[in-house]
C-alpha atoms as a PDB file:
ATOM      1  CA  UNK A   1     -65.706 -61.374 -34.035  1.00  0.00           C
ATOM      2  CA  UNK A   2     -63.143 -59.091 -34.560  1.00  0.00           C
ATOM      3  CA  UNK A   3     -61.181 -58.141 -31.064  1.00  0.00           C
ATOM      4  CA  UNK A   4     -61.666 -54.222 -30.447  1.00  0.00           C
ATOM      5  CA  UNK A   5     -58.183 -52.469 -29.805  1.00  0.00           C
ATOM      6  CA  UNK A   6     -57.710 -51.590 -26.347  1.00  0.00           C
ATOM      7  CA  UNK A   7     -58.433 -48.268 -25.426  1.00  0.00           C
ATOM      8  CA  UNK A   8     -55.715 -45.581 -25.515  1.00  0.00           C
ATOM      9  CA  UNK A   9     -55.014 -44.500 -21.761  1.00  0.00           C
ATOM     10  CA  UNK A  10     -55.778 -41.016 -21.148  1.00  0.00           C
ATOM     11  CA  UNK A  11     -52.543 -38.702 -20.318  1.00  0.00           C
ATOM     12  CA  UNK A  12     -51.550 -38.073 -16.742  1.00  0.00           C
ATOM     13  CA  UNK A  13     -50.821 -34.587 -15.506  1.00  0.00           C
ATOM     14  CA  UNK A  14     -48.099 -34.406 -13.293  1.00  0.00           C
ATOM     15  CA  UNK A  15     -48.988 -33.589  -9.778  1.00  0.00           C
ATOM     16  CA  UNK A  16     -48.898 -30.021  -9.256  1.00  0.00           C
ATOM     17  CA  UNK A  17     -46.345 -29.349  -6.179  1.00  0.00           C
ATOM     18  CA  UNK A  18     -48.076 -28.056  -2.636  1.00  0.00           C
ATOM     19  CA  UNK A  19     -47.634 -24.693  -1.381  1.00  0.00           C
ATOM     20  CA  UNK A  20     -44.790 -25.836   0.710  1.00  0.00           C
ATOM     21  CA  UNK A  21     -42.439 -27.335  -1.839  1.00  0.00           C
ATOM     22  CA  UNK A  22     -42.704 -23.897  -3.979  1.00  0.00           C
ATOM     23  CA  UNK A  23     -42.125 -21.647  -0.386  1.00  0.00           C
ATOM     24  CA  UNK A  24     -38.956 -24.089   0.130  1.00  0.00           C
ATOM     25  CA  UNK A  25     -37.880 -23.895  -3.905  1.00  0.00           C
ATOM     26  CA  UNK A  26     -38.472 -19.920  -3.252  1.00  0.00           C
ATOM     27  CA  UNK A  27     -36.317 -19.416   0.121  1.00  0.00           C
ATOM     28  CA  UNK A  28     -33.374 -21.570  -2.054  1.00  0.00           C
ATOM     29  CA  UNK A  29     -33.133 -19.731  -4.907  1.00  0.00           C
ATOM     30  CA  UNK A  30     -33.486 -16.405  -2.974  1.00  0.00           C
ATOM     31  CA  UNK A  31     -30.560 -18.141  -0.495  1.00  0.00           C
ATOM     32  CA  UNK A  32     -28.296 -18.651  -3.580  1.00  0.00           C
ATOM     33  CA  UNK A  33     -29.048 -14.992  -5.049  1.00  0.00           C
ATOM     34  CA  UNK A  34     -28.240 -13.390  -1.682  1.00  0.00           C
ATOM     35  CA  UNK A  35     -25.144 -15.410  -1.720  1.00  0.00           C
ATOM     36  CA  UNK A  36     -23.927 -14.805  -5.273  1.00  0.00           C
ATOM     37  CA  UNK A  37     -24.469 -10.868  -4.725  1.00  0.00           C
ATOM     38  CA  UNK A  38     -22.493 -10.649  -2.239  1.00  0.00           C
ATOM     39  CA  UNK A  39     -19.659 -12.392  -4.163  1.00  0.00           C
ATOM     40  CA  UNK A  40     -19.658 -10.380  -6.780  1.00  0.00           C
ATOM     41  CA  UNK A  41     -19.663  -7.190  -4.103  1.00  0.00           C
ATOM     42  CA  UNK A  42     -16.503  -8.393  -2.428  1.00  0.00           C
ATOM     43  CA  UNK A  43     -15.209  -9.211  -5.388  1.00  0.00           C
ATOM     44  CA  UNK A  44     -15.638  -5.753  -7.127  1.00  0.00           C
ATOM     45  CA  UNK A  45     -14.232  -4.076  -3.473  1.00  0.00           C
ATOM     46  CA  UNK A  46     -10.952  -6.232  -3.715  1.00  0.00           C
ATOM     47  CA  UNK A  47     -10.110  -5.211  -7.396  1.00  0.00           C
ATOM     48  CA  UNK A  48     -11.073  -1.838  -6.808  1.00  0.00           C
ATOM     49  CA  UNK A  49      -8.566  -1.804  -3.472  1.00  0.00           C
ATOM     50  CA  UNK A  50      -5.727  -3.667  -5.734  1.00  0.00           C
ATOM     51  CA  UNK A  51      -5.996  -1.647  -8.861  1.00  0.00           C
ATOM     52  CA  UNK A  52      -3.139  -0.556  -9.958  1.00  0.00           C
ATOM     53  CA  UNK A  53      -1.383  -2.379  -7.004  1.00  0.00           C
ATOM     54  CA  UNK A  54       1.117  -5.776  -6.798  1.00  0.00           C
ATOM     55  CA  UNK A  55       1.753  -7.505  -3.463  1.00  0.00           C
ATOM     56  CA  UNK A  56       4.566  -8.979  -2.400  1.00  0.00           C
ATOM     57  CA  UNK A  57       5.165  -9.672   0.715  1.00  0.00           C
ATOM     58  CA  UNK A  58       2.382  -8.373   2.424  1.00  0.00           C
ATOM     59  CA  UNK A  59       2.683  -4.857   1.223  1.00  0.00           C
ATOM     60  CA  UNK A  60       1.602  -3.172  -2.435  1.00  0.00           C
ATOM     61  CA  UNK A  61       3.026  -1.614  -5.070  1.00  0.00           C
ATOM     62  CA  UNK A  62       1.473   2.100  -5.130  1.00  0.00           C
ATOM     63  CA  UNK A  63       1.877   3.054  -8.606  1.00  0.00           C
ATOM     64  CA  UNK A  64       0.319   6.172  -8.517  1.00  0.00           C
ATOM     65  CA  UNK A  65       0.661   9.736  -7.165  1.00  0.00           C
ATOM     66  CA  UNK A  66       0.957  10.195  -4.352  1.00  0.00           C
ATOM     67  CA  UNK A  67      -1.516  12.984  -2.610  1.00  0.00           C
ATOM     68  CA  UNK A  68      -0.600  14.373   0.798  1.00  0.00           C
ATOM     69  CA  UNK A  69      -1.865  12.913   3.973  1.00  0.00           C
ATOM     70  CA  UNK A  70      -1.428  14.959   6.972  1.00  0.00           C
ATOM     71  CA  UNK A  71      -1.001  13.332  10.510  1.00  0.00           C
ATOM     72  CA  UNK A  72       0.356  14.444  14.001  1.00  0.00           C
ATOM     73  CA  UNK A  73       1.753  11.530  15.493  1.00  0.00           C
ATOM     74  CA  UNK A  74       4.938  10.556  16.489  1.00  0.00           C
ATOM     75  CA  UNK A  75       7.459   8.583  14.486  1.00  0.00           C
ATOM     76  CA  UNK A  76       8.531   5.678  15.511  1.00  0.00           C
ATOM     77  CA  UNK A  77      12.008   5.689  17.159  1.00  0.00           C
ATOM     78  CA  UNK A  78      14.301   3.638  16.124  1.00  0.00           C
ATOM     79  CA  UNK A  79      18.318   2.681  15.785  1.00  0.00           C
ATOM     80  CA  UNK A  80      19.068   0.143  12.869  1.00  0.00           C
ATOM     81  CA  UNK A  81      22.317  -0.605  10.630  1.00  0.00           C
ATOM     82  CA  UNK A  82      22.383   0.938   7.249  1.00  0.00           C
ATOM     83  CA  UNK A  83      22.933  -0.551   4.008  1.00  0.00           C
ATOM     84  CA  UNK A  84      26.642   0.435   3.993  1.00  0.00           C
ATOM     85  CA  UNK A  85      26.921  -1.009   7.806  1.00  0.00           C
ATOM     86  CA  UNK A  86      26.956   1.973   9.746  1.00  0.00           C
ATOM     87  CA  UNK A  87      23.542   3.012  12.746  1.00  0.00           C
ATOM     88  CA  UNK A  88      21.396   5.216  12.204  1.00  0.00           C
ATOM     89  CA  UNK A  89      19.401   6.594  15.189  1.00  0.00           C
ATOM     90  CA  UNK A  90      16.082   8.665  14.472  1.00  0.00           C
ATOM     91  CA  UNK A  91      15.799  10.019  17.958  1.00  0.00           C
ATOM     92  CA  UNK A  92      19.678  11.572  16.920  1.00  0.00           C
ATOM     93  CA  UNK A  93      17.818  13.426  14.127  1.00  0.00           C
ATOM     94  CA  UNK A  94      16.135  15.397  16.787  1.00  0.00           C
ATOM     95  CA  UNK A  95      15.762  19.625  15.695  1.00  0.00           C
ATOM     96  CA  UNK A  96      15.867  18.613  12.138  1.00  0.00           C
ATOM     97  CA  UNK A  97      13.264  18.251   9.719  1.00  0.00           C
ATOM     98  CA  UNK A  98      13.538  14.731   8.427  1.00  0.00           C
ATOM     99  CA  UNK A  99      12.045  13.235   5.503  1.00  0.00           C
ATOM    100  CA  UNK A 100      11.544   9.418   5.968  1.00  0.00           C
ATOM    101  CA  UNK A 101      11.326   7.235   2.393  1.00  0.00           C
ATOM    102  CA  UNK A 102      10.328   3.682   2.402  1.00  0.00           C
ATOM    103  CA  UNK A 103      11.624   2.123  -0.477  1.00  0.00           C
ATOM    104  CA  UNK A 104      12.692  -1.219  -2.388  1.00  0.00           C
ATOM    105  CA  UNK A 105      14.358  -2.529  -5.680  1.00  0.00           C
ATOM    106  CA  UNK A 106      11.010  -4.477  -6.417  1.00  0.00           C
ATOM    107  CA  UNK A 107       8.947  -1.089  -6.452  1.00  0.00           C
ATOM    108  CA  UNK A 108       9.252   0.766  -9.675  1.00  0.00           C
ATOM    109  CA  UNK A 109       7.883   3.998  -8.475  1.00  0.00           C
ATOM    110  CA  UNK A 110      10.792   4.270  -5.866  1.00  0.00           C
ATOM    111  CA  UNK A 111      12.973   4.744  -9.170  1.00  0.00           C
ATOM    112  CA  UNK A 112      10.713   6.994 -10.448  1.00  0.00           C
ATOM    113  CA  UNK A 113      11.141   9.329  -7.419  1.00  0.00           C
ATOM    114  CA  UNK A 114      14.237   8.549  -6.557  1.00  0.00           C
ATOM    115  CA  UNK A 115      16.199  11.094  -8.447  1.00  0.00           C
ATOM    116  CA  UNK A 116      14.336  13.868  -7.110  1.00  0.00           C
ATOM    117  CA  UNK A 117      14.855  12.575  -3.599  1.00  0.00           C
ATOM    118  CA  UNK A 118      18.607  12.751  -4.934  1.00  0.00           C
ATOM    119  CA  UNK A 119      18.272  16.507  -6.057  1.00  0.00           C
ATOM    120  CA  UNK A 120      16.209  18.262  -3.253  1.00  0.00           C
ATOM    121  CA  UNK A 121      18.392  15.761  -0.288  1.00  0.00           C
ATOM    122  CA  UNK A 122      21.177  18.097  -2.184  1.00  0.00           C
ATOM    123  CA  UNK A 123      19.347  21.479  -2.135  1.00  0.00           C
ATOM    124  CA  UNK A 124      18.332  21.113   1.904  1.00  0.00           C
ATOM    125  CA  UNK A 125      20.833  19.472   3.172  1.00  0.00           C
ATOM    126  CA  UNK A 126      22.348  23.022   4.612  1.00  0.00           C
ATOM    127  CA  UNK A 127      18.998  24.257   5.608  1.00  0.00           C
ATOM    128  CA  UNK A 128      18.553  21.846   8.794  1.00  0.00           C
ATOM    129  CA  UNK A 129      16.656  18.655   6.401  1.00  0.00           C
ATOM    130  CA  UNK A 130      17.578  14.939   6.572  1.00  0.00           C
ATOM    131  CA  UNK A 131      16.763  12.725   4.336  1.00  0.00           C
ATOM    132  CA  UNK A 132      16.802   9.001   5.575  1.00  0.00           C
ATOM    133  CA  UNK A 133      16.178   6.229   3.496  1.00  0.00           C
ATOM    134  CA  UNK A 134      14.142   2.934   4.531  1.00  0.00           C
ATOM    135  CA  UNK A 135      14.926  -0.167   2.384  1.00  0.00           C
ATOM    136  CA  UNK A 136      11.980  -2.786   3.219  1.00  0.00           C
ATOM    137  CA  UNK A 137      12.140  -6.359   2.644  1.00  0.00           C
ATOM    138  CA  UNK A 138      14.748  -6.472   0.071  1.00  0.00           C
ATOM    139  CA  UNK A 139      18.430  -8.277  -0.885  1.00  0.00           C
ATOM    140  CA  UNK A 140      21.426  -5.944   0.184  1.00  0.00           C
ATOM    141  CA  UNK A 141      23.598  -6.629  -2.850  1.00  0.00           C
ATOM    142  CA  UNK A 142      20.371  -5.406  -5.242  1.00  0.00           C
ATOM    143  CA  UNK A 143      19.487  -2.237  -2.911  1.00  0.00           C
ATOM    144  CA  UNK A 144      23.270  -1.223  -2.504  1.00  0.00           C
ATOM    145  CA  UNK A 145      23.663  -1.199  -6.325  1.00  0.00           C
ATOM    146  CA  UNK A 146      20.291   0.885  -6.194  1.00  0.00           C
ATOM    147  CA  UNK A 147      21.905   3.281  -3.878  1.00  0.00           C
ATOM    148  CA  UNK A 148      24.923   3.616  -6.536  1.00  0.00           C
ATOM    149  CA  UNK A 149      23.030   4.053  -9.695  1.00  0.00           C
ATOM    150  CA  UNK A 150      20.709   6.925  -8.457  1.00  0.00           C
ATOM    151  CA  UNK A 151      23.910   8.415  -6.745  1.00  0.00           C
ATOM    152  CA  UNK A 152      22.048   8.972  -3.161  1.00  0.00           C
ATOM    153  CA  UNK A 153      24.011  10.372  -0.692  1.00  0.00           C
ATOM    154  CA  UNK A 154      21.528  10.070   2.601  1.00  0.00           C
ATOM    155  CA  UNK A 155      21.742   6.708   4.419  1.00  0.00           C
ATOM    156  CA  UNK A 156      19.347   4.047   4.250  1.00  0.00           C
ATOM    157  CA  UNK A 157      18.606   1.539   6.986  1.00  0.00           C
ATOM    158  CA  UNK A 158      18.315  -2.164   5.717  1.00  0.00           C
ATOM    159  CA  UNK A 159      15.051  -3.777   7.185  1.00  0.00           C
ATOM    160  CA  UNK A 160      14.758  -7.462   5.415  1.00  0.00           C
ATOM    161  CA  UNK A 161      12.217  -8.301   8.168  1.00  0.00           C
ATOM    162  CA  UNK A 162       9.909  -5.303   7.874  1.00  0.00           C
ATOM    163  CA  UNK A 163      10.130  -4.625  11.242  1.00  0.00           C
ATOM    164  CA  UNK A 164       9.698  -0.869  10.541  1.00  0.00           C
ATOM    165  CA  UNK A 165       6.726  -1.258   8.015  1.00  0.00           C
ATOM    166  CA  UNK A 166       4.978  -2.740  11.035  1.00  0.00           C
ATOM    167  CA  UNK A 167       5.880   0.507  13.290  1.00  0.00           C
ATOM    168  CA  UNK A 168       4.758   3.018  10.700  1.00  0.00           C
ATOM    169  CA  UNK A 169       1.783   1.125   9.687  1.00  0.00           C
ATOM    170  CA  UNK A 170       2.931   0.603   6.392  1.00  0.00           C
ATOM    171  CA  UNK A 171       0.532  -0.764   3.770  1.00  0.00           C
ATOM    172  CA  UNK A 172       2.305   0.182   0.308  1.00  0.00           C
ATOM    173  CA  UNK A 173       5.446   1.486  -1.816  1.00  0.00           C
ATOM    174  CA  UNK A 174       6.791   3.751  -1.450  1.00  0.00           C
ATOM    175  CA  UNK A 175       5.471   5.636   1.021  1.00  0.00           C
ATOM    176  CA  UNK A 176       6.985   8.905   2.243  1.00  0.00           C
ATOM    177  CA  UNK A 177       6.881  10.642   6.146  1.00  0.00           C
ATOM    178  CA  UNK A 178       7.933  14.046   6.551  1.00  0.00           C
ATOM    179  CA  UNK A 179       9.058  14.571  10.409  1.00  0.00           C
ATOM    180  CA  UNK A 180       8.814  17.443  11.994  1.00  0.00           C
ATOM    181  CA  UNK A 181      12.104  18.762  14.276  1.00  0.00           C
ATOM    182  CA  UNK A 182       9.801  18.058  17.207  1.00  0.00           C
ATOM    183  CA  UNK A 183       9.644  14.185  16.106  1.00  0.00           C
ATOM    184  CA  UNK A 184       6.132  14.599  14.757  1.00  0.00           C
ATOM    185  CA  UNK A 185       5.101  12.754  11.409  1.00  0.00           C
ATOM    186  CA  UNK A 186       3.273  16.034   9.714  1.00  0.00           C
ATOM    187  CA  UNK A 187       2.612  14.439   6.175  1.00  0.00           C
ATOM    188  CA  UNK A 188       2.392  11.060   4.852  1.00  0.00           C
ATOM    189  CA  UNK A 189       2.526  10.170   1.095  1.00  0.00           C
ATOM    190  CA  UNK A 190       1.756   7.108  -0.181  1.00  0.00           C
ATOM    191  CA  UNK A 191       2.515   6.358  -4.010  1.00  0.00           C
ATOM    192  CA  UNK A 192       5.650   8.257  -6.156  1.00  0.00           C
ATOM    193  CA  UNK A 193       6.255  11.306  -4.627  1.00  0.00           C
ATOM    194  CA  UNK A 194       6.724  13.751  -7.003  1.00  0.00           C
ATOM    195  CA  UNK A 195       9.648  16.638  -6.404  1.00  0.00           C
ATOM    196  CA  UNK A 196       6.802  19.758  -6.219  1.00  0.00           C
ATOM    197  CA  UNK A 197       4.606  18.382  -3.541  1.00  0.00           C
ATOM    198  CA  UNK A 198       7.730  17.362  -1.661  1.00  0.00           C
ATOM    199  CA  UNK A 199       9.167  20.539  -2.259  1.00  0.00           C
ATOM    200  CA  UNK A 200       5.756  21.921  -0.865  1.00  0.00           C
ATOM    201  CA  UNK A 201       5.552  19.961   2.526  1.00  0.00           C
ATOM    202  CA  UNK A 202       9.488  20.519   3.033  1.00  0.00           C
ATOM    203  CA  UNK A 203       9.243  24.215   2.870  1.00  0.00           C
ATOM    204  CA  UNK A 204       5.620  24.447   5.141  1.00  0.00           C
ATOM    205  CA  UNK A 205       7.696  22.816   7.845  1.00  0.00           C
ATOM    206  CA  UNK A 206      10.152  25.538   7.169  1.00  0.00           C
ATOM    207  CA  UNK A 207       8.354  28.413   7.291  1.00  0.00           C
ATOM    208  CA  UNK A 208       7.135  27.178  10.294  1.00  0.00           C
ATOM    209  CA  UNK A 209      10.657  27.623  11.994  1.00  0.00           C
ATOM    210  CA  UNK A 210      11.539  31.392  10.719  1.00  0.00           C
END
């Protein structure tokens, strides 16, 4: 007799999984899609807040116009040395209008602005206006020779630590206050100032006074 082949075995389905292995599969993937959404939220937010922006040392490069911010708060007093080693006091700056300019050698708007801040420091200088420069986390040698080659004539106080930053709630460069004589922060400008809109918030304050 002739031997019969053996029979062929009949495929196997895989065991379907039970209702509670899908709900489990289900609430993981929907986990991981919650999860990744959000990601790519905060991530959008953070390079739409930085755009345009680059940090060093806790504060941002503004490189863009600035747009005027008003406030009515006081300014900070305060009495720090200058770049050239003299004190400057704000509370001394009393009865003047006083415009306030943080600044640094690692911010290229500040040199963008600066020569206007050169030009109208000139032109208001008899009509009761300080101008007081605030050089923030920076090397004296590099901000002196900033000083020289934009020929600015107002001081500037030399704060390596920031401390002032901190007081005015700081959060980019440059950022400009203008003070009223009553020791009153009126506007606030954050970005390159340009000479108009200074021009503009300089003379409100002084129409105020006539």
């Amino acid at each position: 007799m002739s031997e019969q082949p053996a029979p062929t075995p009949e495929p196997t389905t895989p065991a379907l999984p039970t209702k509670r292995r899908l709900s489990r599969r289900a609430a993981v993937v929907a986990f991981i899609s919650v999860i990744g959404g959000l990601a790519i939220i905060v991530v959008g937010l953070m390079e739409l807040q930085n755009r345009g922006t680059e940090g060093i040392s806790g504060l941002s490069v503004a490189d863009r116009q600035a747009a005027a911010q008003t406030e009515n708060s006081p300014a900070p007093s305060f009495s720090m040395e200058t770049l050239d080693g003299g004190t400057v006091s704000l509370d001394e700056m009393r009865g003047e209008i006083v415009v306030i300019n943080f600044w640094a050698t690692w911010c290229g708007p500040c040199r963008q602005e600066a020569p206007a801040f050169r030009r109208l420091s000139r032109e208001y200088g008899s009509q009761g206006v300080r101008f007081l420069g605030i050089n923030e986390r920076d090397d004296r040698a590099s901000a002196q020779a900033f000083v020289r080659e934009f020929k600015l004539d107002y001081p500037s106080v030399f704060d390596p630590a920031g401390r002032l930053a901190y007081d005015f709630a700081l959060y980019a460069m440059p950022t400009t206050f203008v003070v009223d004589p009553d020791g009153i922060i009126r506007y606030r400008f954050v970005g390159y100032l340009t000479e108009a809109d200074l021009r503009g918030a300089i003379e409100d304050l002084l129409e105020e006074g006539r």
